[in-house]
PDB file of N, CA and C in Angstrom:
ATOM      1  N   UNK A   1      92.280  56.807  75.179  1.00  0.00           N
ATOM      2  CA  UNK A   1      91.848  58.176  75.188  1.00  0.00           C
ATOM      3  C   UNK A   1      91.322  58.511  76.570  1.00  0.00           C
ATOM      4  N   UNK A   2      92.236  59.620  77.092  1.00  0.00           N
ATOM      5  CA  UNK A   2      90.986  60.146  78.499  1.00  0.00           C
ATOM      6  C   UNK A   2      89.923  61.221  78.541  1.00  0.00           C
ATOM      7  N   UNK A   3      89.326  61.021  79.262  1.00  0.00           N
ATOM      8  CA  UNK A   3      87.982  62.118  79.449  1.00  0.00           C
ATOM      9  C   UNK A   3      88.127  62.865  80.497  1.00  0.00           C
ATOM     10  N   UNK A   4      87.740  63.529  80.644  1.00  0.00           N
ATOM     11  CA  UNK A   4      87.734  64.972  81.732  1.00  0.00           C
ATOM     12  C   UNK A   4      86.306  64.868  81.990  1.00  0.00           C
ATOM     13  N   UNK A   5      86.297  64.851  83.313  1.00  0.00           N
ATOM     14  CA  UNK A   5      84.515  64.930  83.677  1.00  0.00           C
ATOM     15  C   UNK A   5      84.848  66.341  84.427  1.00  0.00           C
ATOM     16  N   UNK A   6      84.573  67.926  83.919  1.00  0.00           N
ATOM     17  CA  UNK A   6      84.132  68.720  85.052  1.00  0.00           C
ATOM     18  C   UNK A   6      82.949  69.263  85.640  1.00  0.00           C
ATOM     19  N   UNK A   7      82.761  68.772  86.706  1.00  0.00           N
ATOM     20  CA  UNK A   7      81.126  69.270  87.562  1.00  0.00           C
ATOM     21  C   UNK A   7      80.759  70.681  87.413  1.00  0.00           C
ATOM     22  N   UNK A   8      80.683  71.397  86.829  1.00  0.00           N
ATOM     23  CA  UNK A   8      80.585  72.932  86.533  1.00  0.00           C
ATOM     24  C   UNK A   8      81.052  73.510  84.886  1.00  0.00           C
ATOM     25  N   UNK A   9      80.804  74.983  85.078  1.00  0.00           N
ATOM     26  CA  UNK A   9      80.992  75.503  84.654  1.00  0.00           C
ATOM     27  C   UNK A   9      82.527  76.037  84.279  1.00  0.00           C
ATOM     28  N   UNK A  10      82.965  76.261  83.227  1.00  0.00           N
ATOM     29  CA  UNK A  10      84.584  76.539  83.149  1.00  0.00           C
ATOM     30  C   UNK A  10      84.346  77.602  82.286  1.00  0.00           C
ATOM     31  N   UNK A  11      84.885  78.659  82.646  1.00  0.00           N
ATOM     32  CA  UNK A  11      85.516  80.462  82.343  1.00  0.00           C
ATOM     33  C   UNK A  11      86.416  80.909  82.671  1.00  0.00           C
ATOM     34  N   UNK A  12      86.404  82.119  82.337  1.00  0.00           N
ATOM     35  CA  UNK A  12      87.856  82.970  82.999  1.00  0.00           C
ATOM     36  C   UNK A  12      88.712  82.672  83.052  1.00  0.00           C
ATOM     37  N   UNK A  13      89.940  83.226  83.780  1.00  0.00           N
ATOM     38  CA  UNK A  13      91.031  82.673  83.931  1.00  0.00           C
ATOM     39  C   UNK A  13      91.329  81.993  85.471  1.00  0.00           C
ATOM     40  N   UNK A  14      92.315  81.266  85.269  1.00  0.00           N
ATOM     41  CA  UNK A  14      92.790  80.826  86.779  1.00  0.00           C
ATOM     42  C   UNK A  14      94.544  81.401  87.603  1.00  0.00           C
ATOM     43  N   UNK A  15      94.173  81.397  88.677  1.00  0.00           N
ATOM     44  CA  UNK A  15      95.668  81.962  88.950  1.00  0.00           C
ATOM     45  C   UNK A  15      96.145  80.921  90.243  1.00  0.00           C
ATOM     46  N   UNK A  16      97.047  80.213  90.215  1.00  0.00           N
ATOM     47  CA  UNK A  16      97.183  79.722  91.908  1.00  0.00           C
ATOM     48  C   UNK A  16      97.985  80.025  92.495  1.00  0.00           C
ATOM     49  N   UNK A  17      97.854  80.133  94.214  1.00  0.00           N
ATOM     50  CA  UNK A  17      98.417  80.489  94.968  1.00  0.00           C
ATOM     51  C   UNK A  17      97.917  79.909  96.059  1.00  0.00           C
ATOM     52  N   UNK A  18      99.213  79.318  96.879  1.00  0.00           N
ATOM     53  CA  UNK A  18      99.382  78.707  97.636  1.00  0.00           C
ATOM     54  C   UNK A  18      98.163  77.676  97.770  1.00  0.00           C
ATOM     55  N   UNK A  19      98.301  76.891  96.561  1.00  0.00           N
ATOM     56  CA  UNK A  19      97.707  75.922  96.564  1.00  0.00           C
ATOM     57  C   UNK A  19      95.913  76.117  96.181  1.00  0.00           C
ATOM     58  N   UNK A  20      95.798  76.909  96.063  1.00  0.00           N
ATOM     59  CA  UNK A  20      94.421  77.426  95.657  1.00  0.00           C
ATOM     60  C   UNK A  20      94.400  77.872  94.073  1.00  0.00           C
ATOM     61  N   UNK A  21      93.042  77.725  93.541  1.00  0.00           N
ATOM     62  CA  UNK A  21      92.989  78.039  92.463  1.00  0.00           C
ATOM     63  C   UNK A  21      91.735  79.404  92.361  1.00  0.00           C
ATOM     64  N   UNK A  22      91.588  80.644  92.047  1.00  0.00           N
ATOM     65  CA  UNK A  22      90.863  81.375  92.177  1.00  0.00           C
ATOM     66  C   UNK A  22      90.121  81.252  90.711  1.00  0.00           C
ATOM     67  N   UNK A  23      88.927  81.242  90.241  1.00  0.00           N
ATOM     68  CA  UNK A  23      88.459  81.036  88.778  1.00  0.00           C
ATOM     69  C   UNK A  23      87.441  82.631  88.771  1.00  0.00           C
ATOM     70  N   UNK A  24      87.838  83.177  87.735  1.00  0.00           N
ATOM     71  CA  UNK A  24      87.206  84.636  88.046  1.00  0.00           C
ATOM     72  C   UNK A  24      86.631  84.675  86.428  1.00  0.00           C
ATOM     73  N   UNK A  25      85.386  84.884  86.977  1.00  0.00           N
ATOM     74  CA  UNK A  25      83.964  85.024  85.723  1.00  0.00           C
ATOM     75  C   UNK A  25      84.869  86.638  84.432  1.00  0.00           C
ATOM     76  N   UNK A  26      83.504  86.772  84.064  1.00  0.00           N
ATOM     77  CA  UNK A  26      84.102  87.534  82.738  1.00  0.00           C
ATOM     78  C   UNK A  26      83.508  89.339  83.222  1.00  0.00           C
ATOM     79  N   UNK A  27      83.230  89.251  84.438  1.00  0.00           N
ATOM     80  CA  UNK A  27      82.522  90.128  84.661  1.00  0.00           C
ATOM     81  C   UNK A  27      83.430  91.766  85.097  1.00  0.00           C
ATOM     82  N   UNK A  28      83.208  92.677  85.337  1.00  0.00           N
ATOM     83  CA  UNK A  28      83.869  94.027  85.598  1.00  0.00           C
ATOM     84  C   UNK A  28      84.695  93.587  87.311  1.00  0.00           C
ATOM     85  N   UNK A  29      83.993  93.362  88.293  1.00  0.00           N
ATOM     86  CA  UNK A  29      84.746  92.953  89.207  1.00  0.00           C
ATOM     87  C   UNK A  29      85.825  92.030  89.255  1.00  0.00           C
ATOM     88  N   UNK A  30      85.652  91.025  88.235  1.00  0.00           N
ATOM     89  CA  UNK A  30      86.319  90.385  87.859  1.00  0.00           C
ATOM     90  C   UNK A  30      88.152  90.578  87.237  1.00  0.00           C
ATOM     91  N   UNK A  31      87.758  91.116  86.527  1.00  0.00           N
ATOM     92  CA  UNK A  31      88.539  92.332  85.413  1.00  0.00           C
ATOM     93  C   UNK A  31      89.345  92.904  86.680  1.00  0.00           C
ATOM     94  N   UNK A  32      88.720  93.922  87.572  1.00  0.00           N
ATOM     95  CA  UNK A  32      89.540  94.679  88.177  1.00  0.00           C
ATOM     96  C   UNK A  32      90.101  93.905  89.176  1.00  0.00           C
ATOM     97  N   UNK A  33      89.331  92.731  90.029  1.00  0.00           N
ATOM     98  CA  UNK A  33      90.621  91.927  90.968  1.00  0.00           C
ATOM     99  C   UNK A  33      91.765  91.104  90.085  1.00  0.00           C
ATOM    100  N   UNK A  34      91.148  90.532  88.997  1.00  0.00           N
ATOM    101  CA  UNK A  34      93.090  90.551  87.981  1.00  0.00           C
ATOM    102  C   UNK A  34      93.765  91.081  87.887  1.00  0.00           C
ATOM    103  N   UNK A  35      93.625  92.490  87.669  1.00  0.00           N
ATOM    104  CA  UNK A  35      94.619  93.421  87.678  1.00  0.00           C
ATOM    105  C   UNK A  35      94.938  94.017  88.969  1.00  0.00           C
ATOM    106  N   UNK A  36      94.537  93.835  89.397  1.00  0.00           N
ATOM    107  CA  UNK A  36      95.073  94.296  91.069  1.00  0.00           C
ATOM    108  C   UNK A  36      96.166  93.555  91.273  1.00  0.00           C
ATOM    109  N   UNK A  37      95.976  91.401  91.356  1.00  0.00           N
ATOM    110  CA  UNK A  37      96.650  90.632  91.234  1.00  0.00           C
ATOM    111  C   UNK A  37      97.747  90.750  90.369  1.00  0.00           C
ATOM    112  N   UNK A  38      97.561  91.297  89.220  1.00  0.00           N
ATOM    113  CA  UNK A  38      98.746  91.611  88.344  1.00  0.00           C
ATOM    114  C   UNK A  38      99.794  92.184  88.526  1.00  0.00           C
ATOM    115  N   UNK A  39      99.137  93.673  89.351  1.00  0.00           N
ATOM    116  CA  UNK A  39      99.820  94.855  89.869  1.00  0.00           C
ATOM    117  C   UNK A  39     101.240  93.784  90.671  1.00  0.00           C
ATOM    118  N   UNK A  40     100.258  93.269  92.307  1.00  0.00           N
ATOM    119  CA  UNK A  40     100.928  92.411  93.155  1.00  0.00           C
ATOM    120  C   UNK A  40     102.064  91.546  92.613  1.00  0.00           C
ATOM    121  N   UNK A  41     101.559  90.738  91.198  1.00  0.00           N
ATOM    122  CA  UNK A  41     102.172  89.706  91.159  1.00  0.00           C
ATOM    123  C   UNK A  41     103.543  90.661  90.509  1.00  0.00           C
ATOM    124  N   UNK A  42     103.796  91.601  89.761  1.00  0.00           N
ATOM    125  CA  UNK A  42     104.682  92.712  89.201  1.00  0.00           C
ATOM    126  C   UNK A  42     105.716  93.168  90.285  1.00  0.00           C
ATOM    127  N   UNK A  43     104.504  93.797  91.424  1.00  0.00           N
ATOM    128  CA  UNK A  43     105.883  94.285  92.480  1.00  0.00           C
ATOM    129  C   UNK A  43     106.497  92.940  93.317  1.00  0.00           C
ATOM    130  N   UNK A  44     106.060  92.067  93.362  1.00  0.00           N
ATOM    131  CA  UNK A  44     106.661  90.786  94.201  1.00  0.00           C
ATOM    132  C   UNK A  44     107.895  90.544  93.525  1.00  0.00           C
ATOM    133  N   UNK A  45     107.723  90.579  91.837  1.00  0.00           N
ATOM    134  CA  UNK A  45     108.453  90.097  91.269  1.00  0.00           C
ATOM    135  C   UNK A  45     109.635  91.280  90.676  1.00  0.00           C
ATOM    136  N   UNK A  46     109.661  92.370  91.776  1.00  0.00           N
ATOM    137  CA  UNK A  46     110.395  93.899  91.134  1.00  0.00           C
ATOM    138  C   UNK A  46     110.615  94.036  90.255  1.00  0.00           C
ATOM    139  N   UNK A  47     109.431  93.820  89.433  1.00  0.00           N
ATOM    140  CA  UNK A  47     109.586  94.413  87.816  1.00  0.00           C
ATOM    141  C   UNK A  47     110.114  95.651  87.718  1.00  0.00           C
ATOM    142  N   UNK A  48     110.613  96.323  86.886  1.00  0.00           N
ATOM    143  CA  UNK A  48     110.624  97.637  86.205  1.00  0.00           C
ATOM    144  C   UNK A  48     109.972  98.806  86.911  1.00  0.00           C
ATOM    145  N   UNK A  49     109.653 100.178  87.300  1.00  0.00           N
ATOM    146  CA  UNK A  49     108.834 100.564  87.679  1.00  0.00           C
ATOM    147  C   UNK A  49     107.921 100.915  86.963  1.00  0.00           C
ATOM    148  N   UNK A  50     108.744 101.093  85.021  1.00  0.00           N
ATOM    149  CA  UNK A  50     107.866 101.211  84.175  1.00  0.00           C
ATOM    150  C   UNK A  50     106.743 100.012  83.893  1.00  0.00           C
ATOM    151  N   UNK A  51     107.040  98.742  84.073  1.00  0.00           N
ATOM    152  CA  UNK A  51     106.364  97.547  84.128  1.00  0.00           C
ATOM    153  C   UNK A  51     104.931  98.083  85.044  1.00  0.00           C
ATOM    154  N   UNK A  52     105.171  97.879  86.361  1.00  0.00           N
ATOM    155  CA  UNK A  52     104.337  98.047  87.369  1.00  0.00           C
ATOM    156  C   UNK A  52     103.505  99.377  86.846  1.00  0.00           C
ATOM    157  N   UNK A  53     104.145 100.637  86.453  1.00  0.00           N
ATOM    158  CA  UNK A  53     103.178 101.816  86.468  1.00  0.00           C
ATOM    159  C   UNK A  53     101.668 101.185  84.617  1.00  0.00           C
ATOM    160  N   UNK A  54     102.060 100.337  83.959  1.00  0.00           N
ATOM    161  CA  UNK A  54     101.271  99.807  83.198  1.00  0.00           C
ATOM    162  C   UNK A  54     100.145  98.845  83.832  1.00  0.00           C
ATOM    163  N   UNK A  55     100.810  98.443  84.352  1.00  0.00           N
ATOM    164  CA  UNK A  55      99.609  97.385  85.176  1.00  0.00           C
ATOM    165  C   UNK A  55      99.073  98.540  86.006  1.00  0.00           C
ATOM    166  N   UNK A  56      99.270  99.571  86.565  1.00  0.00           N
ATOM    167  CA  UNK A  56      98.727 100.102  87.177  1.00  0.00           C
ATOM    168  C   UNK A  56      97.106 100.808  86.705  1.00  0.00           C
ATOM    169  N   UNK A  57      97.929 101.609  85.661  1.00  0.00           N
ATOM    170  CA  UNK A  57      96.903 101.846  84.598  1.00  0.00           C
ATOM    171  C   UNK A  57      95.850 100.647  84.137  1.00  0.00           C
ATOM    172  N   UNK A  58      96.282  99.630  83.693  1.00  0.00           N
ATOM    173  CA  UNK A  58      95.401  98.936  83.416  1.00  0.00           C
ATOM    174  C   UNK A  58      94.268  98.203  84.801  1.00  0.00           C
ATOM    175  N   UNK A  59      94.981  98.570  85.870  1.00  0.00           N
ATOM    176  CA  UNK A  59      93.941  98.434  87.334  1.00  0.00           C
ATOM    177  C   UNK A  59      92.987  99.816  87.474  1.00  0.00           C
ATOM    178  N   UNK A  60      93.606 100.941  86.982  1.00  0.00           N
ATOM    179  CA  UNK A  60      92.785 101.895  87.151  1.00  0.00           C
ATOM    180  C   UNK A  60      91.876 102.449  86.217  1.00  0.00           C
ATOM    181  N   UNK A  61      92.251 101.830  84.994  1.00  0.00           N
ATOM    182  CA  UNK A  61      91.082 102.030  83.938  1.00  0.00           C
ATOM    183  C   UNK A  61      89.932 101.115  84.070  1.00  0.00           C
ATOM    184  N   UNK A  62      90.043  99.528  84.457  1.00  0.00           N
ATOM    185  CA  UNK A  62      89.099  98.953  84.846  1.00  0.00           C
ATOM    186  C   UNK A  62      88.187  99.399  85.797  1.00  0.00           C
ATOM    187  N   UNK A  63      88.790  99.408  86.984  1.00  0.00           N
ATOM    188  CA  UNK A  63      88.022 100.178  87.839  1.00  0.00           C
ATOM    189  C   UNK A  63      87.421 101.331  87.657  1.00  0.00           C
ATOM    190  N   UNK A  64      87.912 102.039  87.479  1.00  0.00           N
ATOM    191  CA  UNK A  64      87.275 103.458  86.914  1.00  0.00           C
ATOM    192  C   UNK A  64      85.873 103.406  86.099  1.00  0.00           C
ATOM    193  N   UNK A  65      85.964 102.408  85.261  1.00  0.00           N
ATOM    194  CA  UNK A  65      85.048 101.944  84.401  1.00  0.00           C
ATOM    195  C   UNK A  65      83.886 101.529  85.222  1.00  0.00           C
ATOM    196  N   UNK A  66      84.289 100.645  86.011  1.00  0.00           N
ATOM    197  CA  UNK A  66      83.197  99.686  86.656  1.00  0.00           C
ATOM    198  C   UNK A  66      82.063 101.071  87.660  1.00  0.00           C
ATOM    199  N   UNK A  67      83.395 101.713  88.133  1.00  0.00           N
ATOM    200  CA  UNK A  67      82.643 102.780  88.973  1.00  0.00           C
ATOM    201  C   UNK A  67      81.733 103.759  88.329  1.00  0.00           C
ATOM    202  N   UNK A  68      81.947 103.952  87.343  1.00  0.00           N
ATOM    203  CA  UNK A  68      81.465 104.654  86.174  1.00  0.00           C
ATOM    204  C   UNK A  68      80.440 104.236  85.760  1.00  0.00           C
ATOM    205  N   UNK A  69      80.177 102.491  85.507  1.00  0.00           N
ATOM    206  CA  UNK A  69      79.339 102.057  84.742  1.00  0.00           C
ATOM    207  C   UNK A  69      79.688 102.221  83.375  1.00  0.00           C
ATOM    208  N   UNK A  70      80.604 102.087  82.356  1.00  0.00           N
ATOM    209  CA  UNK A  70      80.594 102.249  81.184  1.00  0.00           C
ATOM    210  C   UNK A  70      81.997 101.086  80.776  1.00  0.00           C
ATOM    211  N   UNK A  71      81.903 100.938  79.352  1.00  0.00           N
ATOM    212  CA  UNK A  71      83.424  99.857  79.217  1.00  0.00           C
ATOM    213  C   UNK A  71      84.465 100.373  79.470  1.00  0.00           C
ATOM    214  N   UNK A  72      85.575  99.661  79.413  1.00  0.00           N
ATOM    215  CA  UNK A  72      86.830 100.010  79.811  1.00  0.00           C
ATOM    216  C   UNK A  72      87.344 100.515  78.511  1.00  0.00           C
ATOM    217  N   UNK A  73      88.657 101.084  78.511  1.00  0.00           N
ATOM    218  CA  UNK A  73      88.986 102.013  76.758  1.00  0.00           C
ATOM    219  C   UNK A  73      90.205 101.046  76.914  1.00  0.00           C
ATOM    220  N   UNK A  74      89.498 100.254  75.599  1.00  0.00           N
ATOM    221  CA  UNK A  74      89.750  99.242  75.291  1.00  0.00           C
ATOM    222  C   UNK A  74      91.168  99.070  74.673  1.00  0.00           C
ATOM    223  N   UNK A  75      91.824 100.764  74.196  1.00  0.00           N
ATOM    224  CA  UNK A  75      93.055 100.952  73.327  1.00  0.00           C
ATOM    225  C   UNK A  75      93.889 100.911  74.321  1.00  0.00           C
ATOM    226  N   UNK A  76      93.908 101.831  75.601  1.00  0.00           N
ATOM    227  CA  UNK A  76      94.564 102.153  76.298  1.00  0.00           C
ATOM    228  C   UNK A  76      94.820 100.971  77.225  1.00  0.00           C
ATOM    229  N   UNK A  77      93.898  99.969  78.090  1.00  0.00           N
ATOM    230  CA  UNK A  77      93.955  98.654  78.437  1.00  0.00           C
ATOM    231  C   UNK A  77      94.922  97.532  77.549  1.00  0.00           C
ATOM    232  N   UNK A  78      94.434  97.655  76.221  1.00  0.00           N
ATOM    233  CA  UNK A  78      95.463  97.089  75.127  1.00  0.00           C
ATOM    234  C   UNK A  78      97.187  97.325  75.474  1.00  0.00           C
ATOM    235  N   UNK A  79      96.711  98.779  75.217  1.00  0.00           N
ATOM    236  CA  UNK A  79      98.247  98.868  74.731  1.00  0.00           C
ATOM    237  C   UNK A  79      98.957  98.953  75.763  1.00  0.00           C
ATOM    238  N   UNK A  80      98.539  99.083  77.531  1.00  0.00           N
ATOM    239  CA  UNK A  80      99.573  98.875  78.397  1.00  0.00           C
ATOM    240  C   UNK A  80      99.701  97.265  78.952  1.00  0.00           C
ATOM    241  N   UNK A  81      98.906  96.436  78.528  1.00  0.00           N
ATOM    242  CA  UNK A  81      98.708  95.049  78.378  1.00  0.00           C
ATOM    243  C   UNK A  81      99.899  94.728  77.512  1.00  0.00           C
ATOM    244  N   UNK A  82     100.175  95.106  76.573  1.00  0.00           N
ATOM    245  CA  UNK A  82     101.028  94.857  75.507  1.00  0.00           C
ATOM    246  C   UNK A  82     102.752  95.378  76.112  1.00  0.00           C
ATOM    247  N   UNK A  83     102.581  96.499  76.712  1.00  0.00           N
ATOM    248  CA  UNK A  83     103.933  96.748  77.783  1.00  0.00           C
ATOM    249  C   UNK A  83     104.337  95.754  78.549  1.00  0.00           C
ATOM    250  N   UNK A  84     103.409  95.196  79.266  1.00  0.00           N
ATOM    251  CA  UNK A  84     103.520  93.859  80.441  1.00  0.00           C
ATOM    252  C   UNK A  84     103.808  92.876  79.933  1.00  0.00           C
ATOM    253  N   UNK A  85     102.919  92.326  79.243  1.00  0.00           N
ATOM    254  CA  UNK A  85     102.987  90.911  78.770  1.00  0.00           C
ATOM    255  C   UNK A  85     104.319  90.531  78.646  1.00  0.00           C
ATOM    256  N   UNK A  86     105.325  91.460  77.800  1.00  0.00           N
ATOM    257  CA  UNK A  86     106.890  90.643  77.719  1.00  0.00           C
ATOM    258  C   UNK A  86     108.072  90.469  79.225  1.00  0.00           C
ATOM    259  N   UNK A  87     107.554  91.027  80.357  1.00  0.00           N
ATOM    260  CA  UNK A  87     108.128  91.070  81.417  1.00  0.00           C
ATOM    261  C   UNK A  87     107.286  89.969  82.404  1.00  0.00           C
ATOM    262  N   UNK A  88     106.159  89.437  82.390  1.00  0.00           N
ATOM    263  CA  UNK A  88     105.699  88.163  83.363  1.00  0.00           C
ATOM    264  C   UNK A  88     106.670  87.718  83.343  1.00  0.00           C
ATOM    265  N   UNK A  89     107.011  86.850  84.773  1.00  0.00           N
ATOM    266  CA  UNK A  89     108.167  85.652  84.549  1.00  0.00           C
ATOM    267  C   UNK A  89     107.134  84.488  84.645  1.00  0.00           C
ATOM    268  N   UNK A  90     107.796  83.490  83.852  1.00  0.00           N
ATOM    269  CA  UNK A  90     107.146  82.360  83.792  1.00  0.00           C
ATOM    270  C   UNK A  90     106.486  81.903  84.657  1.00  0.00           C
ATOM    271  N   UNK A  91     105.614  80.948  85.064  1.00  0.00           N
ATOM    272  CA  UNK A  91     105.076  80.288  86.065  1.00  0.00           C
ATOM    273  C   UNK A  91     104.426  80.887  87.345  1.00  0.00           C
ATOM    274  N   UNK A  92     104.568  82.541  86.923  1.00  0.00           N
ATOM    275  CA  UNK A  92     104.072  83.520  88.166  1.00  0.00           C
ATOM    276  C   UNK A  92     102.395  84.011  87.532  1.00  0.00           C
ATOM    277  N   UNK A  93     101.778  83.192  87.181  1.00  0.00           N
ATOM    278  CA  UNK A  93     100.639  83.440  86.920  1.00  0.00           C
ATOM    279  C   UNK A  93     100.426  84.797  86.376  1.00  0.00           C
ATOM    280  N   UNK A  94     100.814  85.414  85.735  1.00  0.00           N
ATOM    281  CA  UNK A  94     100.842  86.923  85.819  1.00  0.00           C
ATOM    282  C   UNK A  94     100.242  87.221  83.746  1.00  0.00           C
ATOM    283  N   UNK A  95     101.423  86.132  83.170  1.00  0.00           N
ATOM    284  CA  UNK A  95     100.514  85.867  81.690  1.00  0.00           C
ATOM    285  C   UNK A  95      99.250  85.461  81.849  1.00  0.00           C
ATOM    286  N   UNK A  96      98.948  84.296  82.636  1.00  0.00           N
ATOM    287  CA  UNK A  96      97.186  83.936  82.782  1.00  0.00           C
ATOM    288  C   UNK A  96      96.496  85.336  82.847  1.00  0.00           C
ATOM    289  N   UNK A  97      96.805  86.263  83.917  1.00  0.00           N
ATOM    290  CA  UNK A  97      96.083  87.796  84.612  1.00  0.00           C
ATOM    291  C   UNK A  97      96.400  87.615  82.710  1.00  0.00           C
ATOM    292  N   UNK A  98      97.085  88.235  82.547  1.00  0.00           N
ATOM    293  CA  UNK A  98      97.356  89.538  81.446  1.00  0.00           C
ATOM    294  C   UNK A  98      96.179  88.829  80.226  1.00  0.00           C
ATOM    295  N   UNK A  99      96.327  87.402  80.012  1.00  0.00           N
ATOM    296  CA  UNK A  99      95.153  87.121  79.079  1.00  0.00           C
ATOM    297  C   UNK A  99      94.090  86.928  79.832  1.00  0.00           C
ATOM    298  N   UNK A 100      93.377  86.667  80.735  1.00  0.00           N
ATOM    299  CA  UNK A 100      91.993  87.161  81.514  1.00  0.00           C
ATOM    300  C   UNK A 100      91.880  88.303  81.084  1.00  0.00           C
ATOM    301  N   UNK A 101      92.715  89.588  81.487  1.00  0.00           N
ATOM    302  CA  UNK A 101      92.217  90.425  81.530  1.00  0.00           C
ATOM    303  C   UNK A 101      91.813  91.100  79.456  1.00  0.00           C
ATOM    304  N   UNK A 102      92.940  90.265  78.867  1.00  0.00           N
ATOM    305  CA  UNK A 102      92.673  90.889  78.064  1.00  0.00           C
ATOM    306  C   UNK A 102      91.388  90.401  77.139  1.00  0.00           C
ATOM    307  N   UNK A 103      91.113  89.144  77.581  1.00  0.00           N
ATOM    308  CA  UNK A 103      89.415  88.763  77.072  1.00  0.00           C
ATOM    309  C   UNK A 103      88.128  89.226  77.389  1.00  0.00           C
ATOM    310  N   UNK A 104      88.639  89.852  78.800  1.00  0.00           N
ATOM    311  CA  UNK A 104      87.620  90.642  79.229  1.00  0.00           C
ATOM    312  C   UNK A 104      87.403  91.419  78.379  1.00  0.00           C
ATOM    313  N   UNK A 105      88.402  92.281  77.877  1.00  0.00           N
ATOM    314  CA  UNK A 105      88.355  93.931  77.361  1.00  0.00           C
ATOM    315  C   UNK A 105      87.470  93.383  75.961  1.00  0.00           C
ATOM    316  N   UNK A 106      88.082  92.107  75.010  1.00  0.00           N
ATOM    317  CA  UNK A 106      87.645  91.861  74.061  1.00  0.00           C
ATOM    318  C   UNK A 106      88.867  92.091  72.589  1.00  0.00           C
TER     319      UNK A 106
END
């Protein structure tokens, strides 16, 4: 049997790139640099434009929120989360974003 010793704390989600691993807490800033990343990881990968304009939304409702001070609307985050999710391509970190972000919302 093996053991895992980790020195810290473990949350959020992880995304890597170029060899780095970014670990992003559960917090509103948090939330909105995933989806930013999401956005990115979407147009790199010339999704759809309908693809990309969902992630978009879901970058601008977070934010909006945070700027606001109040939660994010949690239906509308959902349900363009639910647009994306079937277009990530594998291994492009972009499902990790889409479930970060969507634990955030709750």
């Amino acid at each position: 049997m093996s053991t895992y010793n980790i020195n810290g704390p473990v949350s959020g989600s992880s995304f890597g790139d170029n060899g780095q691993v970014h670990n992003y807490g559960s917090d509103a800033a948090g939330a909105v640099a995933m989806a930013a990343q999401l956005v990115r990881v979407l147009r790199d990968a010339q999704a759809a434009q309908g693809v990309v304009e969902q992630a978009v939304i879901v970058h601008g409702e977070l934010e909006s929120a945070q700027r606001e001070g109040r939660g994010p609307d949690r239906g509308r985050v959902r349900a363009a989360l639910d647009a994306v999710a079937p277009y990530v391509a594998v291994g492009s970190g972009g499902l990790a974003l889409v479930e970060g972000i969507t634990r955030f919302v709750g």
